[in-house]
C-alpha atoms as a PDB file:
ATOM      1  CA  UNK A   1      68.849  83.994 100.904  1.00  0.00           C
ATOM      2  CA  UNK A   2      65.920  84.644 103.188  1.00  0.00           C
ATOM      3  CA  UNK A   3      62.769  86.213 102.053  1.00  0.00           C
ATOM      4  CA  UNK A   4      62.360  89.107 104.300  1.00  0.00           C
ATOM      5  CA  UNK A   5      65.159  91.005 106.270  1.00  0.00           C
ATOM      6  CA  UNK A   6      65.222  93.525 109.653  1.00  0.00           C
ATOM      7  CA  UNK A   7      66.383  96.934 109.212  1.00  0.00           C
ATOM      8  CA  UNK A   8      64.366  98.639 111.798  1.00  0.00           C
ATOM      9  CA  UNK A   9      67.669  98.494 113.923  1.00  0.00           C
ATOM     10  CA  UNK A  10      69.867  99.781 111.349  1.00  0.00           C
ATOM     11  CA  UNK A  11      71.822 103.096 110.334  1.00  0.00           C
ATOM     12  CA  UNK A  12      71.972 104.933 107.277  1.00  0.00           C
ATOM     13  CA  UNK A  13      75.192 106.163 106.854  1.00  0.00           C
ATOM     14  CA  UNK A  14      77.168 104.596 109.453  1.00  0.00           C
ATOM     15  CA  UNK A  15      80.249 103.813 107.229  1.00  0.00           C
ATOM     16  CA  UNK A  16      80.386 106.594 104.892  1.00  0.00           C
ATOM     17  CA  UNK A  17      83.287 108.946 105.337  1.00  0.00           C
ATOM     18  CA  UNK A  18      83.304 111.534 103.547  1.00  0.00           C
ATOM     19  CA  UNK A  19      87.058 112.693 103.272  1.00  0.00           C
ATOM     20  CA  UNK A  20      87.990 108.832 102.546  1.00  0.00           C
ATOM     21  CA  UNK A  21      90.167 108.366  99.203  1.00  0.00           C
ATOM     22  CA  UNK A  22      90.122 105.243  97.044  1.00  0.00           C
ATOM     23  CA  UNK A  23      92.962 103.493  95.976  1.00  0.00           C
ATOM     24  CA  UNK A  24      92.923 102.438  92.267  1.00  0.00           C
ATOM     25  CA  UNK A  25      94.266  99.073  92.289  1.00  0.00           C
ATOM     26  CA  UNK A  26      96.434  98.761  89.166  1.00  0.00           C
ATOM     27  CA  UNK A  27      97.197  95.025  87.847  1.00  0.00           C
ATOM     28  CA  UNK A  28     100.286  94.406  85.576  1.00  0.00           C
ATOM     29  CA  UNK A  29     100.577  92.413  83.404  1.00  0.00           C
ATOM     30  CA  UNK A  30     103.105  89.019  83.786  1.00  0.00           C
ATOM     31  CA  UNK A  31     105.902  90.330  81.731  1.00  0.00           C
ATOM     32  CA  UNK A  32     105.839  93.990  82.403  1.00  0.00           C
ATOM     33  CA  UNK A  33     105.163  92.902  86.956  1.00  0.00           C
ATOM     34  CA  UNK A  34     108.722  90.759  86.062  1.00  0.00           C
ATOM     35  CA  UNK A  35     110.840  93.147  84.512  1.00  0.00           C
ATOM     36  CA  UNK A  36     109.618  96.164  86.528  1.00  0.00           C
ATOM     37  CA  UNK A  37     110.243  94.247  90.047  1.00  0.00           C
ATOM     38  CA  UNK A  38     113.977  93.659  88.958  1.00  0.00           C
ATOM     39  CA  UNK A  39     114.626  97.288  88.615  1.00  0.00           C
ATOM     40  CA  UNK A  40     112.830  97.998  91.926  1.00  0.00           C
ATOM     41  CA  UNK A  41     114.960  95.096  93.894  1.00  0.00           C
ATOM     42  CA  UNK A  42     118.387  95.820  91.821  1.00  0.00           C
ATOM     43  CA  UNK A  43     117.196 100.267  93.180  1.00  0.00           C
ATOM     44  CA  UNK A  44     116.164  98.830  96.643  1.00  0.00           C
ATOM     45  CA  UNK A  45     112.986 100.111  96.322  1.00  0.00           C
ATOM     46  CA  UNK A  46     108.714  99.516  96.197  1.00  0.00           C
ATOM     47  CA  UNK A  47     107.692  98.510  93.014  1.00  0.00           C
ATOM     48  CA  UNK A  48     105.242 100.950  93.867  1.00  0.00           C
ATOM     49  CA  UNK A  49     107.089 103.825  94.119  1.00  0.00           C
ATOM     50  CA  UNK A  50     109.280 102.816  90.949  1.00  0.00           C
ATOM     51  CA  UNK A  51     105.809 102.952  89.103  1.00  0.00           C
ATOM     52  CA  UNK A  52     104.992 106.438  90.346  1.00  0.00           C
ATOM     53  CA  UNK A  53     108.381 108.078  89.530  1.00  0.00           C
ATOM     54  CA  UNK A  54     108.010 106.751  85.871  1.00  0.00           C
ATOM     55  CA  UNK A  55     104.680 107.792  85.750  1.00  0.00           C
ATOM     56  CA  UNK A  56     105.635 111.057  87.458  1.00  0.00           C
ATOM     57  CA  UNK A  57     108.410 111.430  84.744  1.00  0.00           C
ATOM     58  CA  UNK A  58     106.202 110.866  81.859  1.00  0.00           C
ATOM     59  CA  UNK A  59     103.965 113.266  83.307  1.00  0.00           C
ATOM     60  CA  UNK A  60     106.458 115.844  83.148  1.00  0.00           C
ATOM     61  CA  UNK A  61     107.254 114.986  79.088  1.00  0.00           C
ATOM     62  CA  UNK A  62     103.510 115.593  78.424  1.00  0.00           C
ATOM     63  CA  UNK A  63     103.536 118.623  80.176  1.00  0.00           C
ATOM     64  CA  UNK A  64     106.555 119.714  78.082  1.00  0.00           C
ATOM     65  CA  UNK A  65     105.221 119.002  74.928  1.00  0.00           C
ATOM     66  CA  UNK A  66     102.001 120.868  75.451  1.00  0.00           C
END
């Protein structure tokens, strides 16, 4: 690490957008990434998108309940 640094050249700001949107990453466990990628290959589809309809589903039952 050096001691001192230059920043006389620099600009505040120059990579903040302010409409960007983060991206949670979500990390599954072993068991649960295994069993949740067969039912995404055996549907064809993203194991992303299988997530989000259960989640969307569940979403919905909560809502119900309520």
């Amino acid at each position: 690490m050096k001691s001192e640094y230059e920043f006389s050249s620099s600009e505040q700001g120059k990579f903040y957008h302010p409409d960007a949107t983060f991206h949670y990453p979500i990390y599954l466990e072993p068991d649960v990434e295994d069993f949740v990628t067969k039912i995404a290959d055996h549907k064809k589809i993203e194991v992303q998108a299988l997530v989000n309809e259960w989640l969307r589903n569940n979403m919905k039952l909560i809502q119900s309940v309520e």
